[in-house]
N, C-alpha and C. Protein backbone atom coordinates (compact mmCIF):
# COMPACT_ATOMS: atom_id res chain seq x y z
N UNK A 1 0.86 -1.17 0.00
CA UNK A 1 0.00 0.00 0.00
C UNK A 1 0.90 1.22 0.00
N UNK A 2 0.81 1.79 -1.12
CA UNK A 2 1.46 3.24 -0.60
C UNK A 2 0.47 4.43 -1.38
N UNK A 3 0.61 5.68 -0.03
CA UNK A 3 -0.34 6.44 -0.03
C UNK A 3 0.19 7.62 0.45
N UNK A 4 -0.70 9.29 -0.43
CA UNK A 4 -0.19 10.38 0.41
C UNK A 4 -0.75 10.14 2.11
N UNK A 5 0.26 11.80 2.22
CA UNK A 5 -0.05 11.10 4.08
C UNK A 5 -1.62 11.83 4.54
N UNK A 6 -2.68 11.65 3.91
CA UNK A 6 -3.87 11.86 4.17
C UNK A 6 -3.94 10.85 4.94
N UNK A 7 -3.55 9.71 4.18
CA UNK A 7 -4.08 8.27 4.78
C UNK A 7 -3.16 7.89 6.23
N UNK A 8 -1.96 7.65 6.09
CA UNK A 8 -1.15 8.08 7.03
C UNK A 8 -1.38 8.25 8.75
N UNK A 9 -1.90 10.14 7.91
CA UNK A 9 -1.87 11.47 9.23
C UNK A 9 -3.23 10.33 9.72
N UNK A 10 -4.56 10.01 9.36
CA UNK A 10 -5.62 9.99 9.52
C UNK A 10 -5.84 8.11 9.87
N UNK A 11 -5.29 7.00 9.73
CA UNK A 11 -5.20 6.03 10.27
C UNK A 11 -4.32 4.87 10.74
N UNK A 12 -3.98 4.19 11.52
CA UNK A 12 -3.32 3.85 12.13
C UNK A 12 -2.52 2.62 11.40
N UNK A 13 -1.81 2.89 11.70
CA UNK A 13 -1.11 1.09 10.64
C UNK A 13 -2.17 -0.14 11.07
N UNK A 14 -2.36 0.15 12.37
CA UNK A 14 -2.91 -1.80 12.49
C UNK A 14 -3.81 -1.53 11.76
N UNK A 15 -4.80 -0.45 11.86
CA UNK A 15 -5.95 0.00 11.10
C UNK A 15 -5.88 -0.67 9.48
N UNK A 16 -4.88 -0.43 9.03
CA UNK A 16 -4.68 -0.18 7.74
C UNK A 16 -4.15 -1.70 7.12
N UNK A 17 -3.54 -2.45 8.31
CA UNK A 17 -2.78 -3.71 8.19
C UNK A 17 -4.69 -4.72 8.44
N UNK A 18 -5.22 -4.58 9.33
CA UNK A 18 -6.20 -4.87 9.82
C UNK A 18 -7.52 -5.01 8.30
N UNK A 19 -7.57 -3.74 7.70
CA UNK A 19 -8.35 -3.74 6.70
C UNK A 19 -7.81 -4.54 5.50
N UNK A 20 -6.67 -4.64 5.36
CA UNK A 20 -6.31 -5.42 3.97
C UNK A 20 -6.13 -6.52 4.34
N UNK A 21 -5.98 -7.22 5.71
CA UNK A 21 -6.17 -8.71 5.86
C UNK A 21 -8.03 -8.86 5.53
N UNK A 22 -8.59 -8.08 5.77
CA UNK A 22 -10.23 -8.54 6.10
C UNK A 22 -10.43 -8.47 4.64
N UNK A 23 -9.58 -8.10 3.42
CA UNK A 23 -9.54 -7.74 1.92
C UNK A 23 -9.56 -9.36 1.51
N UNK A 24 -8.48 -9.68 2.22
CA UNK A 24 -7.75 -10.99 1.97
C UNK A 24 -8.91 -11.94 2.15
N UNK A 25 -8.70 -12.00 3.27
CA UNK A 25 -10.34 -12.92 3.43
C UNK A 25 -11.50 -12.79 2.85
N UNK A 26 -11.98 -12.08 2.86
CA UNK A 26 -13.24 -11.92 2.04
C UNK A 26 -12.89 -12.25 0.61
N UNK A 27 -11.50 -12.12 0.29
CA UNK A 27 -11.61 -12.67 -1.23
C UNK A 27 -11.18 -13.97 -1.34
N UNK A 28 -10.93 -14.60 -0.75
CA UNK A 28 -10.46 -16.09 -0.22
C UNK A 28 -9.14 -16.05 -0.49
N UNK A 29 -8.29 -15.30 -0.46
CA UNK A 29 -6.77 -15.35 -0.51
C UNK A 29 -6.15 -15.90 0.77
N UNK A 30 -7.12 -15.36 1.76
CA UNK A 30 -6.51 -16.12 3.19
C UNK A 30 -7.31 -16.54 3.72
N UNK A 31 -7.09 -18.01 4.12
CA UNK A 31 -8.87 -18.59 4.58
C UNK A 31 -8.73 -18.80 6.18
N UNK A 32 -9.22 -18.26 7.10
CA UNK A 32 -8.73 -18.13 8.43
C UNK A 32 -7.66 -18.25 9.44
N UNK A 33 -6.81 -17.27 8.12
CA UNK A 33 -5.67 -16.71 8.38
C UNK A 33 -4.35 -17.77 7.86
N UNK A 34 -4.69 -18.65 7.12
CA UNK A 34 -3.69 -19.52 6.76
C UNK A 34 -2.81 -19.31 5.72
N UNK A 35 -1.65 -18.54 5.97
CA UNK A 35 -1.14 -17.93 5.19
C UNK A 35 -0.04 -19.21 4.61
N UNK A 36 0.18 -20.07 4.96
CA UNK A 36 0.58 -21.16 4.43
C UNK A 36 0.30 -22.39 3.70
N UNK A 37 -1.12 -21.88 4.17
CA UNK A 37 -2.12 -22.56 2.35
C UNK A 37 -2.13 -21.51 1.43
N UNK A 38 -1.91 -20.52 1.25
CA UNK A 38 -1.72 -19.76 0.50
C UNK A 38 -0.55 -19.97 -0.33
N UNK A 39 0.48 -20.18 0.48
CA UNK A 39 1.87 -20.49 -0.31
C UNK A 39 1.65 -21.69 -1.07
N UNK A 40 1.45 -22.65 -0.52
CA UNK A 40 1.18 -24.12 -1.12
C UNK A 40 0.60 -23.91 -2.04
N UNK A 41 -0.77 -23.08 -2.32
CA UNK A 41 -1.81 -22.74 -3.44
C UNK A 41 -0.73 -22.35 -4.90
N UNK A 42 0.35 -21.03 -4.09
CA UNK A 42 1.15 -20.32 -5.34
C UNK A 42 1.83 -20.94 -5.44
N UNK A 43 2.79 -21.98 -4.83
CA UNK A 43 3.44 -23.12 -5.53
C UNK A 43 2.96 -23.69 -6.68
N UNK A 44 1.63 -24.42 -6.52
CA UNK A 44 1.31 -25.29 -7.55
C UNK A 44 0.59 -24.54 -8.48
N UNK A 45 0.89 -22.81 -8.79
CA UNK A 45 0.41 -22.29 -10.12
C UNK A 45 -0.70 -21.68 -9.72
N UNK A 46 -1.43 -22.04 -8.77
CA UNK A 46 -3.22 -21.53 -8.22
C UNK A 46 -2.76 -20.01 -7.58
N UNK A 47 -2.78 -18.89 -8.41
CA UNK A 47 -2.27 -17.59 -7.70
C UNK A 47 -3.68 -16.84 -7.57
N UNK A 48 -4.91 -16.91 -8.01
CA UNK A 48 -5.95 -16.20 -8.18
C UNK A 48 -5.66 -15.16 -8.42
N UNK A 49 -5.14 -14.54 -9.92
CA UNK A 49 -4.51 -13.53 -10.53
C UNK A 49 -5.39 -12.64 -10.79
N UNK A 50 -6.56 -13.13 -11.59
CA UNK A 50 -7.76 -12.39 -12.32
C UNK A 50 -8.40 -12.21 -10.92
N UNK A 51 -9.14 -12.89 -9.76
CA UNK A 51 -9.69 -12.39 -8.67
C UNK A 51 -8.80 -11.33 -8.11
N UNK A 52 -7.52 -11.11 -8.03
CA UNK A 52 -7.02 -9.79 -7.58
C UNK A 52 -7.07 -8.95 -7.88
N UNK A 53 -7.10 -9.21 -9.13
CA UNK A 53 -7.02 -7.60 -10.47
C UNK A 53 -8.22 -6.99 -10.06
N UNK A 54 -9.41 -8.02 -9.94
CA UNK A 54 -10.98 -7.36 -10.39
C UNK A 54 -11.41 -6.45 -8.84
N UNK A 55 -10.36 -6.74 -7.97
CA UNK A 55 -11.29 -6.33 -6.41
C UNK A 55 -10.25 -5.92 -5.89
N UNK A 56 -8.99 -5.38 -6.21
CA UNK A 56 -8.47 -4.68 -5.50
C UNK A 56 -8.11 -3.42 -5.47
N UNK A 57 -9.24 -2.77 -6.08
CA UNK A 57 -9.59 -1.10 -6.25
C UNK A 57 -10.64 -1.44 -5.15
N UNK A 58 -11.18 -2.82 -4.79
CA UNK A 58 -11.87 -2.32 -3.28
C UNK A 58 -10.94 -1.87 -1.82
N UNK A 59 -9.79 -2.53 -1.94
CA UNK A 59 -8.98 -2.04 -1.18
C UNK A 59 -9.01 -0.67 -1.10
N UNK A 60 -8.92 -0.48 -1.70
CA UNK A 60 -8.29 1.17 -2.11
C UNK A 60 -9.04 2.21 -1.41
N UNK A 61 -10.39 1.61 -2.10
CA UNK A 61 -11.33 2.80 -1.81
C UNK A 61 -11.95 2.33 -0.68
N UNK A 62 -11.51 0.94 0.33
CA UNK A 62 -12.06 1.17 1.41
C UNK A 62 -11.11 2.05 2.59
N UNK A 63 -9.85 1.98 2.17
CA UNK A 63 -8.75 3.03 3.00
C UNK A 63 -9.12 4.22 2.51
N UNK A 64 -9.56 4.66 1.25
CA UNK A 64 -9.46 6.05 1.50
C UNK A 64 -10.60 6.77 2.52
N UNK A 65 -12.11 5.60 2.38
CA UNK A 65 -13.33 6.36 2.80
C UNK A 65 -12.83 6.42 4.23
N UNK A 66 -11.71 5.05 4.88
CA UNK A 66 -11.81 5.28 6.14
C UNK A 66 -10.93 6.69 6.22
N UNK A 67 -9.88 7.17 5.82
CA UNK A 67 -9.53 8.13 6.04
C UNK A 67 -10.26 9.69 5.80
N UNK A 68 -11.11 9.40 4.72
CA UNK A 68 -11.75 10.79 4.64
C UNK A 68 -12.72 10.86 6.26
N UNK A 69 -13.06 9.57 6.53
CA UNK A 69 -14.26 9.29 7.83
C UNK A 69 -13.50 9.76 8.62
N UNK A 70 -12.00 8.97 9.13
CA UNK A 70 -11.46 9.54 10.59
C UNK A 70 -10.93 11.36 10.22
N UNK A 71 -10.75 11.74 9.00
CA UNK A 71 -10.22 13.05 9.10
C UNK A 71 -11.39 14.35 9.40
N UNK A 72 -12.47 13.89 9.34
CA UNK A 72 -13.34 14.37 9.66
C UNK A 72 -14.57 14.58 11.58
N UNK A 73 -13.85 13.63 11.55
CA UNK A 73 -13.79 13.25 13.21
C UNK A 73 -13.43 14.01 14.20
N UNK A 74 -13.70 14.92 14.67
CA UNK A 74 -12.95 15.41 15.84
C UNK A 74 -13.11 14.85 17.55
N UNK A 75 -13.63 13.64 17.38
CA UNK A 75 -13.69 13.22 18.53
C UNK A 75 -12.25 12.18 18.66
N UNK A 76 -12.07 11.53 17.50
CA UNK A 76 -11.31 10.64 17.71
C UNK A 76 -9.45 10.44 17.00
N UNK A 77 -8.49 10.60 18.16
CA UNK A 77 -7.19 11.32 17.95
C UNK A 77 -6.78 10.64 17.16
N UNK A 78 -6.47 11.03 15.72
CA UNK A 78 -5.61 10.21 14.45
C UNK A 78 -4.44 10.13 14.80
N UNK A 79 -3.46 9.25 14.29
CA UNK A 79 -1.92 9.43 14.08
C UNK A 79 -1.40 10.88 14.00
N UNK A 80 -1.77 11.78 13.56
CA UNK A 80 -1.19 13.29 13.33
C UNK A 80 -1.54 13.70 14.77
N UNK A 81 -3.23 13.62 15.12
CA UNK A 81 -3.22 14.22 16.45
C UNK A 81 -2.15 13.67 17.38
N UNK A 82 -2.01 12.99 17.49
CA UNK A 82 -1.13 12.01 18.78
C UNK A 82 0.46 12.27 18.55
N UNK A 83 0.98 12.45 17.15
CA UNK A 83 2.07 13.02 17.15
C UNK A 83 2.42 14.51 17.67
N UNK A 84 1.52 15.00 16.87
CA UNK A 84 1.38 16.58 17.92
C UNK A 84 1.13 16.72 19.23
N UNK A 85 0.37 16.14 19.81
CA UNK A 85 0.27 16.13 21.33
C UNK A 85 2.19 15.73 21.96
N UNK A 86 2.54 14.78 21.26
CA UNK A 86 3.78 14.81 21.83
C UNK A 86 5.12 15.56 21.77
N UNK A 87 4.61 16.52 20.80
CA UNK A 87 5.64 17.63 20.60
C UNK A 87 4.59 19.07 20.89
N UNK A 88 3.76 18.71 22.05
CA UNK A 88 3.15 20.33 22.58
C UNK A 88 2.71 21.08 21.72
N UNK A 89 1.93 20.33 20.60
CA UNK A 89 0.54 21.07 19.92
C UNK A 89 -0.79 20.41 20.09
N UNK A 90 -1.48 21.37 20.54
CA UNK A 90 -3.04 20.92 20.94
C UNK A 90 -3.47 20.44 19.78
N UNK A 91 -4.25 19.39 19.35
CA UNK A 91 -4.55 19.10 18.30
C UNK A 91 -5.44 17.62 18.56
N UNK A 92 -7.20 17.48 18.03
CA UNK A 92 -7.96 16.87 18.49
C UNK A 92 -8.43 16.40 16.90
N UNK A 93 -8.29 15.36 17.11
CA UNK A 93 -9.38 14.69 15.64
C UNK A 93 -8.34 14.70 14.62
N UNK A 94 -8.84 14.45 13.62
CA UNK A 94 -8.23 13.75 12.72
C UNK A 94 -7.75 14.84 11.59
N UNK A 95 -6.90 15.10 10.35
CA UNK A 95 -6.51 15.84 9.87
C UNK A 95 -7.21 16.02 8.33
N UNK A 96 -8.01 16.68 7.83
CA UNK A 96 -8.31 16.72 6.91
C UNK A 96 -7.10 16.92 5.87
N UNK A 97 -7.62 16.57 4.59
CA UNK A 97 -6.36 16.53 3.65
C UNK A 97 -6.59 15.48 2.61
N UNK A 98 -5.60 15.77 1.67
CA UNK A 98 -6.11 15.17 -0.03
C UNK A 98 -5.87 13.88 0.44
N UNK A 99 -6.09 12.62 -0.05
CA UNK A 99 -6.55 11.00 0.05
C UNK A 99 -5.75 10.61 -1.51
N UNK A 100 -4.69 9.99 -1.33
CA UNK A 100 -4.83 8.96 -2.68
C UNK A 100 -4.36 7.71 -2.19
N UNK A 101 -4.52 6.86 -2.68
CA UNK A 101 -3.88 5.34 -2.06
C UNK A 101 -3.66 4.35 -3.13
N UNK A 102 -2.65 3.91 -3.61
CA UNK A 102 -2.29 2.64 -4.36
C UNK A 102 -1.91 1.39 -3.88
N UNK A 103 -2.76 0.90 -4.16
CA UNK A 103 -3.11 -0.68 -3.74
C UNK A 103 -2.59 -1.73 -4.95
N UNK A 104 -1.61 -2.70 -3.95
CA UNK A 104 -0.80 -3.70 -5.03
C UNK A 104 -0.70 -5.04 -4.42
N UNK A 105 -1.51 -6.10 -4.93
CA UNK A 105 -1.45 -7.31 -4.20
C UNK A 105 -0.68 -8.17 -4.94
N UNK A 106 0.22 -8.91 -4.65
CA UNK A 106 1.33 -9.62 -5.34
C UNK A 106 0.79 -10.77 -5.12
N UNK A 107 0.58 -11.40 -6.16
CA UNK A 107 0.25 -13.33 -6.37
C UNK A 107 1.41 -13.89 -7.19
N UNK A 108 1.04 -15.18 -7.39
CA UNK A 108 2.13 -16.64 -7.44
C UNK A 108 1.86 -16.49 -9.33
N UNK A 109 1.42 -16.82 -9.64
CA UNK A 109 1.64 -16.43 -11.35
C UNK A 109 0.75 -16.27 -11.88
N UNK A 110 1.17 -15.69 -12.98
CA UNK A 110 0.46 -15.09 -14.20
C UNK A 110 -0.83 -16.43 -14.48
N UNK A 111 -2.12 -15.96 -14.92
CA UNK A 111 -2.85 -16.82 -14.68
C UNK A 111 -3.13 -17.54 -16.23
N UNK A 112 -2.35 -16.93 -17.23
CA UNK A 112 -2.42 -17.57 -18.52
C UNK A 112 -0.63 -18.78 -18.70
N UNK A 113 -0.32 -18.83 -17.70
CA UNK A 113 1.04 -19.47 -17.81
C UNK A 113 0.16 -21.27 -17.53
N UNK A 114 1.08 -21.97 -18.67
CA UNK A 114 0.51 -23.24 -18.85
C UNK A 114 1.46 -23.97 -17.45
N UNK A 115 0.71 -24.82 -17.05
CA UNK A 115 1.33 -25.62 -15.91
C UNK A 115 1.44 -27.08 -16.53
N UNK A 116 2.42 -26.94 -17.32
CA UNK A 116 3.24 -28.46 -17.85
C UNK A 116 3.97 -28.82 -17.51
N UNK A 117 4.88 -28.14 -16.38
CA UNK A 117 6.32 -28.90 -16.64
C UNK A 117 7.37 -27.98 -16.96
N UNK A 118 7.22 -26.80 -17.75
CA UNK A 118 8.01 -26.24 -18.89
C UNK A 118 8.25 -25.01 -18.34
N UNK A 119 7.28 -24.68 -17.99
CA UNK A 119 7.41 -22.72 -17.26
C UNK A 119 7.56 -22.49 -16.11
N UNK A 120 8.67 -23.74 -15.20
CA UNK A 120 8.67 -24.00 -13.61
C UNK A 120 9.96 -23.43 -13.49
């Protein structure tokens, strides 16, 4: 994931680590958390290439709404607030500010590669 620091200033890594596992799952990339059937899967060629492509602009745009949501917040202290509090600036809620986010999920292979033998 890399993103201006809208996203950043406005949510928290686990936040952000937290939402793209629940990405994972819901698309069956990780099936209750077994990230080692996953490997086994991209070993034997099974990368679900085309299911990544098609749904991972949902990623995207579910980090940005959360950040436009927490930057709008003034109840609840974002990453920016909490940095400022520790260098003695008052500062409550979350930071408004531009949002972009690029979302890149890396799979096991290309999903038109023949599994003969030949392209291992």
């Amino acid at each position: 994931i890399m993103a201006t620091d809208g996203l950043f200033d406005n949510v928290d890594l686990d936040e952000i680590r937290n939402a793209a596992l629940e990405w994972e799952q819901k698309h069956g990339f990780i099936r209750g958390g077994d990230i080692a059937q996953r490997e086994r899967r991209w070993a034997m060629g099974n990368s679900l290439t085309i299911q990544s492509q098609e749904h991972i602009t949902e990623l995207a745009q579910t980090l940005v709404q959360m950040a436009r949501k927490y930057s709008l917040d003034s109840e609840k202290d974002s990453p920016f607030a909490l940095l400022a509090k520790e260098n003695d600036i008052m500062w409550s809620g979350g930071m408004p500010d531009d949002v972009t986010v690029l979302a890149l999920h890396l799979v096991g292979r290309d999903p038109l590669d023949v599994m003969d033998g030949t392209n291992m």
